[in-house]
PDB file of N, CA and C in Angstrom:
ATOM      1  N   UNK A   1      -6.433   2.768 -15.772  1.00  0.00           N
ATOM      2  CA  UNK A   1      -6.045   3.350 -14.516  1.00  0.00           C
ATOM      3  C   UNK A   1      -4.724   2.734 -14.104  1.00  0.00           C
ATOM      4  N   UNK A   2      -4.224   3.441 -13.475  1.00  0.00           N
ATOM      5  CA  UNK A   2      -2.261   2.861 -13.148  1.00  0.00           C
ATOM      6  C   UNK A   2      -1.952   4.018 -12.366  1.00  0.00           C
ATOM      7  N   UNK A   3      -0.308   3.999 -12.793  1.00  0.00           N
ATOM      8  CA  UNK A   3       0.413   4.606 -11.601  1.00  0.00           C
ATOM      9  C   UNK A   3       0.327   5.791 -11.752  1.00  0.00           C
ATOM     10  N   UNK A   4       0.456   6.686 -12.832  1.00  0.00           N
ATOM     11  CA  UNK A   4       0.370   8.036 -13.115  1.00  0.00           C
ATOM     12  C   UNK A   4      -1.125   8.393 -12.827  1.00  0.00           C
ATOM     13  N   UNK A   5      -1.982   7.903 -13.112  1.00  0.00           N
ATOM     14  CA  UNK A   5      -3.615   8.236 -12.347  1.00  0.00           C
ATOM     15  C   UNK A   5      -3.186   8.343 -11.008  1.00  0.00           C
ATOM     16  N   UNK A   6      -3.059   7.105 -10.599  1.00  0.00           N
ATOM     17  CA  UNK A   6      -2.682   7.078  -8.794  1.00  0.00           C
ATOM     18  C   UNK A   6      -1.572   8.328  -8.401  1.00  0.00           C
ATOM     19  N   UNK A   7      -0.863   8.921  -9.255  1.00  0.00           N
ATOM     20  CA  UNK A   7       0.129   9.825  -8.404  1.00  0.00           C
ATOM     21  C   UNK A   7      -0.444  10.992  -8.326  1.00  0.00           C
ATOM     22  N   UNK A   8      -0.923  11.370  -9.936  1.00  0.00           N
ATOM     23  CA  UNK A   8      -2.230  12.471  -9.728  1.00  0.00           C
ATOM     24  C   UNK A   8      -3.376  12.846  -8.540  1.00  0.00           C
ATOM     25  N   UNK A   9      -4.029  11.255  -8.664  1.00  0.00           N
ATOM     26  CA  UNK A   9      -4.814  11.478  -7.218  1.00  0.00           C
ATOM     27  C   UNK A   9      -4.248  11.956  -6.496  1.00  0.00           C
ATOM     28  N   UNK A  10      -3.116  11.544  -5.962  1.00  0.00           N
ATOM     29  CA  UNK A  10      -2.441  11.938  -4.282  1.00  0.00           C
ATOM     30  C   UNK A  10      -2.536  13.155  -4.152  1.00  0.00           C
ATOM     31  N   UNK A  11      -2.259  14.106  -5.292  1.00  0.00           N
ATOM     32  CA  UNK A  11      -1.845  14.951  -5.144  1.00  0.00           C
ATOM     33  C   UNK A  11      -3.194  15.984  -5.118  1.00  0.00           C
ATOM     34  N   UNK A  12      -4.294  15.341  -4.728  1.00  0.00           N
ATOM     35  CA  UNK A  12      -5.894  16.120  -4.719  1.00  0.00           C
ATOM     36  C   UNK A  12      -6.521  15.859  -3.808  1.00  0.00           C
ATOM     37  N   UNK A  13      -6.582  13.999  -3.578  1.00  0.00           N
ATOM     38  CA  UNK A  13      -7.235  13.957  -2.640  1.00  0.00           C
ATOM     39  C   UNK A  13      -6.489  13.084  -1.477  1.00  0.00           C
ATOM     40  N   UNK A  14      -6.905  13.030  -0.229  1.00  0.00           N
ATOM     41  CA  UNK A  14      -5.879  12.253   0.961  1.00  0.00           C
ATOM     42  C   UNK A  14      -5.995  11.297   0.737  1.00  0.00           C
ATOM     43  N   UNK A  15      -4.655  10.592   1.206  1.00  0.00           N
ATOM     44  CA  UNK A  15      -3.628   9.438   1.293  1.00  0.00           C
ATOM     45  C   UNK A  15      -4.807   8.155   1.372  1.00  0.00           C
ATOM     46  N   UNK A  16      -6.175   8.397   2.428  1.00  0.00           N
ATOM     47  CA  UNK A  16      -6.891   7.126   2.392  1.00  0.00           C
ATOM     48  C   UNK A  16      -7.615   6.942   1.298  1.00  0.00           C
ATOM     49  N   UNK A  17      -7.883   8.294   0.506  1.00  0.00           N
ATOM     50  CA  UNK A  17      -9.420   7.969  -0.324  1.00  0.00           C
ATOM     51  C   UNK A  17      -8.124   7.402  -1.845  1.00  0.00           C
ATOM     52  N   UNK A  18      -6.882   7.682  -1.851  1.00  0.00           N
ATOM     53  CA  UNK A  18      -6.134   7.518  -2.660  1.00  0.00           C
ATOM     54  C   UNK A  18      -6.069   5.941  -2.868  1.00  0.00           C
ATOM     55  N   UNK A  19      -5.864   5.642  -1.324  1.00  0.00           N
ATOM     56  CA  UNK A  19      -5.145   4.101  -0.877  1.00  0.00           C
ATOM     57  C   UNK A  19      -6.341   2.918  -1.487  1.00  0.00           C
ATOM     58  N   UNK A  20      -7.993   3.427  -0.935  1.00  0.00           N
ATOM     59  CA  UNK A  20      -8.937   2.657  -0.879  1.00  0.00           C
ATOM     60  C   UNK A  20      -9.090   2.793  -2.844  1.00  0.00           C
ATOM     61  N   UNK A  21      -9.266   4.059  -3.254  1.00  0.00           N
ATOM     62  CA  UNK A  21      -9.083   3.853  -4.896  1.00  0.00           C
ATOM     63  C   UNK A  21      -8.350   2.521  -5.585  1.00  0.00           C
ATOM     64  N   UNK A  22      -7.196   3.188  -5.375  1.00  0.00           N
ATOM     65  CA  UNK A  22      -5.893   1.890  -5.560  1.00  0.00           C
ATOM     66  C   UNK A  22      -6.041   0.580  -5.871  1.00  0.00           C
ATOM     67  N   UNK A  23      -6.613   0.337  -3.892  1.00  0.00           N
ATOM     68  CA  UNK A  23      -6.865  -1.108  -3.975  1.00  0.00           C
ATOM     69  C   UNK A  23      -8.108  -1.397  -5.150  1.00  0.00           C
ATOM     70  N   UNK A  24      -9.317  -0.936  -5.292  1.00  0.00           N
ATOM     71  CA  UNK A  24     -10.513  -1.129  -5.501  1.00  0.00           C
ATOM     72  C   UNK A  24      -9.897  -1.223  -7.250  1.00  0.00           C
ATOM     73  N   UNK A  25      -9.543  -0.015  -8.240  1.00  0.00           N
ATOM     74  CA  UNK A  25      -9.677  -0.056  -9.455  1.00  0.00           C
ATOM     75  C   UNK A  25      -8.424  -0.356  -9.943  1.00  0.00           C
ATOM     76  N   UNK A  26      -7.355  -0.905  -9.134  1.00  0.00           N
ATOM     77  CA  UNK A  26      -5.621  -1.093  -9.971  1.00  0.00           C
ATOM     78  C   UNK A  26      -5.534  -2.328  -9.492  1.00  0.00           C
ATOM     79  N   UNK A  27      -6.856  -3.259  -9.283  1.00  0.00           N
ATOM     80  CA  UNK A  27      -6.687  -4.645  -9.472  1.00  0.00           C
ATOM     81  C   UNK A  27      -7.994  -5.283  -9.726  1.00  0.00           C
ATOM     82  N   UNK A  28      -7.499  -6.045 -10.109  1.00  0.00           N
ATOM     83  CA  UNK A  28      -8.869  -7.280 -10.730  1.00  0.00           C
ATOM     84  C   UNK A  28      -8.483  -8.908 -10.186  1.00  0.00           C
ATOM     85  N   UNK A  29      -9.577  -9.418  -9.530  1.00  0.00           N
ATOM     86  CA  UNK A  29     -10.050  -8.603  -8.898  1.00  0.00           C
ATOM     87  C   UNK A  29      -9.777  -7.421  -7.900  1.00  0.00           C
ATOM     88  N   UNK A  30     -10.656  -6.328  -7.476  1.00  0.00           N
ATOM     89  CA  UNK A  30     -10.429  -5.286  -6.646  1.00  0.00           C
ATOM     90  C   UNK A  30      -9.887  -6.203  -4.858  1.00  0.00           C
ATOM     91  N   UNK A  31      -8.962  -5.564  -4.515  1.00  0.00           N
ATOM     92  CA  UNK A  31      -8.407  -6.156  -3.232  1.00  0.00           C
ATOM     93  C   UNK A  31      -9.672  -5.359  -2.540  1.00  0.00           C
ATOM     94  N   UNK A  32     -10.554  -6.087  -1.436  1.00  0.00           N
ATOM     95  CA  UNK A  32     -11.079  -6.369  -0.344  1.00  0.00           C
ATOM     96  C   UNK A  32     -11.048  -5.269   0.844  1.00  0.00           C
ATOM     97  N   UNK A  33     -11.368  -4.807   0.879  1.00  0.00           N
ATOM     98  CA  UNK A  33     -11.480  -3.643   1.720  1.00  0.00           C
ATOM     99  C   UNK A  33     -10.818  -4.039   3.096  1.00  0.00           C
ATOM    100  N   UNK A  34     -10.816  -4.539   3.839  1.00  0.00           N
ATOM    101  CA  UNK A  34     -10.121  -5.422   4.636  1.00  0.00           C
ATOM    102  C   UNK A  34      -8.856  -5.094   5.323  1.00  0.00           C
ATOM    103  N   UNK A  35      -8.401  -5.299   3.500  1.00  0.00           N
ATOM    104  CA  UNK A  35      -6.900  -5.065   3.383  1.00  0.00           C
ATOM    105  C   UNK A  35      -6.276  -3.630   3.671  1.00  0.00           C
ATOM    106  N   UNK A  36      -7.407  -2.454   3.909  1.00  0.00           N
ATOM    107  CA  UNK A  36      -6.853  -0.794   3.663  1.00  0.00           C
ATOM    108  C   UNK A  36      -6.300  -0.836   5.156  1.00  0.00           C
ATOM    109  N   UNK A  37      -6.351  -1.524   6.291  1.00  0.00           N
ATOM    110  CA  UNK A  37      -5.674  -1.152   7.295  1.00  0.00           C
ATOM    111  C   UNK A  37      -4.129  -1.976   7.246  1.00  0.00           C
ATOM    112  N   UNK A  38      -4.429  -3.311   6.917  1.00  0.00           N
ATOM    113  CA  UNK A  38      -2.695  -4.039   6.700  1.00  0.00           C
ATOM    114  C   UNK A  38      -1.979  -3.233   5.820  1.00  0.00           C
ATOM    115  N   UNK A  39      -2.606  -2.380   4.922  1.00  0.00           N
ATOM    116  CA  UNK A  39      -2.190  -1.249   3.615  1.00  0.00           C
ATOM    117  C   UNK A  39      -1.135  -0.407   4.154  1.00  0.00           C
ATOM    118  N   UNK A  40      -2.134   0.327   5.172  1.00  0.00           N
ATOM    119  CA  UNK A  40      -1.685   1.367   5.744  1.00  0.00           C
ATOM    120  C   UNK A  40      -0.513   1.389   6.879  1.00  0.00           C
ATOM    121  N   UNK A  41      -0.965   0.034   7.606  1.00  0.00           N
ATOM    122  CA  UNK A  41       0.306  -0.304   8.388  1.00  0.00           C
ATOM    123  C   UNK A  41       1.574  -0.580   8.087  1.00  0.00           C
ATOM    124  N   UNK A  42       1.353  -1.257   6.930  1.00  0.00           N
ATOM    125  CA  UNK A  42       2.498  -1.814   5.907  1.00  0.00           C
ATOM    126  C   UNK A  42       3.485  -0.319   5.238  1.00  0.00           C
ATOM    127  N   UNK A  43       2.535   1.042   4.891  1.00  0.00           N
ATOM    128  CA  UNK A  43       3.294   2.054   4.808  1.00  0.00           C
ATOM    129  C   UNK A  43       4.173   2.574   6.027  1.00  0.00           C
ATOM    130  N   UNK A  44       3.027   2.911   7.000  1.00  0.00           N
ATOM    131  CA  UNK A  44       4.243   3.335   8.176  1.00  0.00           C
ATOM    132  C   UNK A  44       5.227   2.488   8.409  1.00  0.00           C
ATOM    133  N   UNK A  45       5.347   1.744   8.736  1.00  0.00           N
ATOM    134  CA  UNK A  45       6.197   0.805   8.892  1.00  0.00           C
ATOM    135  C   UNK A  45       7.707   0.668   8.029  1.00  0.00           C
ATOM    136  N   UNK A  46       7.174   0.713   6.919  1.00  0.00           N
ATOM    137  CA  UNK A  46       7.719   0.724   5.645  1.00  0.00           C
ATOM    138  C   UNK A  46       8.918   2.175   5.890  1.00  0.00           C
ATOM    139  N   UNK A  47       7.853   3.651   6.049  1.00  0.00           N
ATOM    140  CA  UNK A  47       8.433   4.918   6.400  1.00  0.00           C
ATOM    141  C   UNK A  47       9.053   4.999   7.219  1.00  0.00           C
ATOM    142  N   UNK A  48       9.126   3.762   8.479  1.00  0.00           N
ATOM    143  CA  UNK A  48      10.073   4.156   9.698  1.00  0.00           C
ATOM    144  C   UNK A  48      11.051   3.470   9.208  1.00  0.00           C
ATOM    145  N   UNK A  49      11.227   2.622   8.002  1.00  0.00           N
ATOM    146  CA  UNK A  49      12.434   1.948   7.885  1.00  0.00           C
ATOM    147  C   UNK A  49      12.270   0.388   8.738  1.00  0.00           C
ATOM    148  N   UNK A  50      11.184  -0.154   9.124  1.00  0.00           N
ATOM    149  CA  UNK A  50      11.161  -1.415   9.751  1.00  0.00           C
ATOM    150  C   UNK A  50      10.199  -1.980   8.589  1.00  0.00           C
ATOM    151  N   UNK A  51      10.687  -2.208   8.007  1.00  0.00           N
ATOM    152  CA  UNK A  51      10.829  -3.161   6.619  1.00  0.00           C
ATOM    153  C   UNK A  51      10.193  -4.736   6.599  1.00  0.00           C
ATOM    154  N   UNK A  52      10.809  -4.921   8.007  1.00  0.00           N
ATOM    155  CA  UNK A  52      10.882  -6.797   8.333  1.00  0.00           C
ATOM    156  C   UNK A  52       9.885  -6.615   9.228  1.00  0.00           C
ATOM    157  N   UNK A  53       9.094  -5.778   9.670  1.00  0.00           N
ATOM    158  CA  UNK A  53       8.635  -6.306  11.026  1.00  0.00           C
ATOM    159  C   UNK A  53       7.305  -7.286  10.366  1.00  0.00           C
ATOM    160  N   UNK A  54       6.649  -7.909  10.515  1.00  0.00           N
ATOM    161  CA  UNK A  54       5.664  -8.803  10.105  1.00  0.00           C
ATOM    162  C   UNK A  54       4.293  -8.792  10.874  1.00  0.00           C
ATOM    163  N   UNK A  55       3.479  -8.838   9.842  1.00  0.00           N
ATOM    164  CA  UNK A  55       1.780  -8.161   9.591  1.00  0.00           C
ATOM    165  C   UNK A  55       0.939  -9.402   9.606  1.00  0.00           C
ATOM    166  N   UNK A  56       0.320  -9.452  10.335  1.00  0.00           N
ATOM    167  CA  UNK A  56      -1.241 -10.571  10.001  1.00  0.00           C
ATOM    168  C   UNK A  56      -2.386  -9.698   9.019  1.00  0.00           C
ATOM    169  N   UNK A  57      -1.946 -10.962   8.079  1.00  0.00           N
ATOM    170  CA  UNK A  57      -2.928 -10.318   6.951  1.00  0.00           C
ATOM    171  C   UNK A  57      -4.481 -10.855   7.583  1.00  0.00           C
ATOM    172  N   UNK A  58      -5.885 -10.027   6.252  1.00  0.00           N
ATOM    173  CA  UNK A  58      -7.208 -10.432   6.864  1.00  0.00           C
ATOM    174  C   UNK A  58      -7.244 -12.281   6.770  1.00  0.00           C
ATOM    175  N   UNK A  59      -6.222 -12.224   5.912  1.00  0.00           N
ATOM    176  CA  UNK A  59      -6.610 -13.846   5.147  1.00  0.00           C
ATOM    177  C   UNK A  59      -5.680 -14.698   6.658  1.00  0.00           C
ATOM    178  N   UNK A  60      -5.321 -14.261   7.085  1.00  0.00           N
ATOM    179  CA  UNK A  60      -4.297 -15.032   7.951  1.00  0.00           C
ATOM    180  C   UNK A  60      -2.709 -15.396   7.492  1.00  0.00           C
ATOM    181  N   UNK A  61      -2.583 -14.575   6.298  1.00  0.00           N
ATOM    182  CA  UNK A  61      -0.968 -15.235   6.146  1.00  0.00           C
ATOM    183  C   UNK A  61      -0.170 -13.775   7.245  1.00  0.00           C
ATOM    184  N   UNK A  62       1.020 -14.396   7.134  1.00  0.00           N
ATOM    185  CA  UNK A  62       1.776 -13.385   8.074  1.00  0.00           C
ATOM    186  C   UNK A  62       2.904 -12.931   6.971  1.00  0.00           C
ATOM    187  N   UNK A  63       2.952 -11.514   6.824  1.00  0.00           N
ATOM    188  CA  UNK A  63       4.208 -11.070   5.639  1.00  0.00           C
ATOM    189  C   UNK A  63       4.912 -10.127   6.431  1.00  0.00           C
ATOM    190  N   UNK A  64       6.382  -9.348   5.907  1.00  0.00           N
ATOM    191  CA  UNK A  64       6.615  -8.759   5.908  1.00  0.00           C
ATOM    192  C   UNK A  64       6.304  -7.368   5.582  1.00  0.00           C
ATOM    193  N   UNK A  65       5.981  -6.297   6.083  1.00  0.00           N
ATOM    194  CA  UNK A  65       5.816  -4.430   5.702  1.00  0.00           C
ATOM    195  C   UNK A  65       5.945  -4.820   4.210  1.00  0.00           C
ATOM    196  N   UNK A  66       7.387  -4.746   3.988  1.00  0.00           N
ATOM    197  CA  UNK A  66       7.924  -4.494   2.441  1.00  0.00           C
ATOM    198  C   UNK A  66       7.136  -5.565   0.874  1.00  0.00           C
ATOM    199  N   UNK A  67       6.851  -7.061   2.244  1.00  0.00           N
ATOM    200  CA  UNK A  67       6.048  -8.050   0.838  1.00  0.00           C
ATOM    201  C   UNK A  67       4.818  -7.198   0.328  1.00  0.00           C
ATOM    202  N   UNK A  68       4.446  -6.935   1.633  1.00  0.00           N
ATOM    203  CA  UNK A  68       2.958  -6.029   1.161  1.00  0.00           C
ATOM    204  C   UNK A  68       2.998  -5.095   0.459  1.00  0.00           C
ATOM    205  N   UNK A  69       4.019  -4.307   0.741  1.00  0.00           N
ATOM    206  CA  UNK A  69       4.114  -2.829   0.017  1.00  0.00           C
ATOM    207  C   UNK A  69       4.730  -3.531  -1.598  1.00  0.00           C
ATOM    208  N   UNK A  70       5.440  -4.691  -1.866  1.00  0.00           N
ATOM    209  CA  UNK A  70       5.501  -4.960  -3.284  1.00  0.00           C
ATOM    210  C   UNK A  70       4.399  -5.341  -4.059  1.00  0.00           C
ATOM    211  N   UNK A  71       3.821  -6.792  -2.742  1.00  0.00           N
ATOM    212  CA  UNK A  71       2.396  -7.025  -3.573  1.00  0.00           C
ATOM    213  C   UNK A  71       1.323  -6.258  -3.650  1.00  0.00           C
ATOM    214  N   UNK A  72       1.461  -5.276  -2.715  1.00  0.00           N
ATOM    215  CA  UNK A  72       0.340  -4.416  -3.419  1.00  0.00           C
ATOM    216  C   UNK A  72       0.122  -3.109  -3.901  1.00  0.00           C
ATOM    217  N   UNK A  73       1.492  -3.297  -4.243  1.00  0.00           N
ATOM    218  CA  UNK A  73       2.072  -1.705  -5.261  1.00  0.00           C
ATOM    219  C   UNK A  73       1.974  -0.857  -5.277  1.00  0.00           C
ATOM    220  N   UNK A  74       2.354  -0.266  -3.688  1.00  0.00           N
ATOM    221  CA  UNK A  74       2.058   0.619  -2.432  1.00  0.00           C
ATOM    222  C   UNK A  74       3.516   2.389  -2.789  1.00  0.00           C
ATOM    223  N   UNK A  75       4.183   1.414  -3.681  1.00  0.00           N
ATOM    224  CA  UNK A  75       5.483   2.692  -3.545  1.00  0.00           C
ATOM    225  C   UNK A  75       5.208   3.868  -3.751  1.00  0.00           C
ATOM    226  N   UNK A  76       4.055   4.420  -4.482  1.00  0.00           N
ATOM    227  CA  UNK A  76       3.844   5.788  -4.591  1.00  0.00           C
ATOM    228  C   UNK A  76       3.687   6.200  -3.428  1.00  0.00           C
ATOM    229  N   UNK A  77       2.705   5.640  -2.271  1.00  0.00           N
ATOM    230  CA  UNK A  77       2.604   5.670  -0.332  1.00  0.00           C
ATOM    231  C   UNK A  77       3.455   6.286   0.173  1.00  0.00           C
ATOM    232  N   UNK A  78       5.014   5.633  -0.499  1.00  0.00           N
ATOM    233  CA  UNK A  78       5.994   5.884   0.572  1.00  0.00           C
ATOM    234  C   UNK A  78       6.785   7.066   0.605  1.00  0.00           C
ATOM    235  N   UNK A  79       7.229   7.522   1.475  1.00  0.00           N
ATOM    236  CA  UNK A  79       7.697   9.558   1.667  1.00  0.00           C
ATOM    237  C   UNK A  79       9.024   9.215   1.168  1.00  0.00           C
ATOM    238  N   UNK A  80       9.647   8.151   0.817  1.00  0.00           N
ATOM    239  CA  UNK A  80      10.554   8.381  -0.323  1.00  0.00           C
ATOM    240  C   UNK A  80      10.269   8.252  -1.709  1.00  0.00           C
ATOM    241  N   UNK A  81      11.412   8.337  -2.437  1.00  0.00           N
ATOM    242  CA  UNK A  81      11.317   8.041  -3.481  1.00  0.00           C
ATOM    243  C   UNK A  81      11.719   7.104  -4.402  1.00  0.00           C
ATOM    244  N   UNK A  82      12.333   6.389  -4.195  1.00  0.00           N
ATOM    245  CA  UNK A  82      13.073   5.076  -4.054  1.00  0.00           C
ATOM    246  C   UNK A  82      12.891   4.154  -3.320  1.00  0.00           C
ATOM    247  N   UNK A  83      12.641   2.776  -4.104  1.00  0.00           N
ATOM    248  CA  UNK A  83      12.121   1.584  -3.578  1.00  0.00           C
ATOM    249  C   UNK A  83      13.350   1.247  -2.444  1.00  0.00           C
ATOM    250  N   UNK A  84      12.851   0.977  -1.288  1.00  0.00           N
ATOM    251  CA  UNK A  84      13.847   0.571   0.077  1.00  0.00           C
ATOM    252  C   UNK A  84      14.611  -0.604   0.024  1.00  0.00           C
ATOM    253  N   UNK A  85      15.054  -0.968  -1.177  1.00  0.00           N
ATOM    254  CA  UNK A  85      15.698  -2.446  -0.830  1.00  0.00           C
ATOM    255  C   UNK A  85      16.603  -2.387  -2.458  1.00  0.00           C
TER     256      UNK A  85
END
């Protein structure tokens, strides 16, 4: 499972059941359910172009939109097409 599975999905089923997939089978271990709302925030955010604004993760670290969207290999998410940086 990878990125071409994941782009397929998008294109069937919505953005959450895509997102919660993602996390669950395109890592080992599966990221924590937890995480699908810092996920999701981390996209909009990402889509408005506020890049820097900074997220309390479940674990308590504090990142940037964009760390998240690298570490958790969110770019297919984003309504561009090209990585923002």
């Amino acid at each position: 499972m990878g990125r071409l599975q994941l782009m397929a999905m998008l294109e069937e089923v919505d953005e959450a059941q895509a997102l919660e997939w993602h996390l669950t089978y395109n890592f080992f271990p599966p990221v924590d359910s937890t995480f699908i709302p810092v996920a999701e925030q981390a996209i909009e955010l990402t889509n408005e172009g506020e890049t820097d604004t900074l997220i309390t993760m479940p674990n308590g670290k504090i990142l940037r939109a964009i760390d998240i969207i690298e570490g958790l290999r969110l770019w297919e998410f984003l309504e561009e097409d090209e990585e923002p940086f």
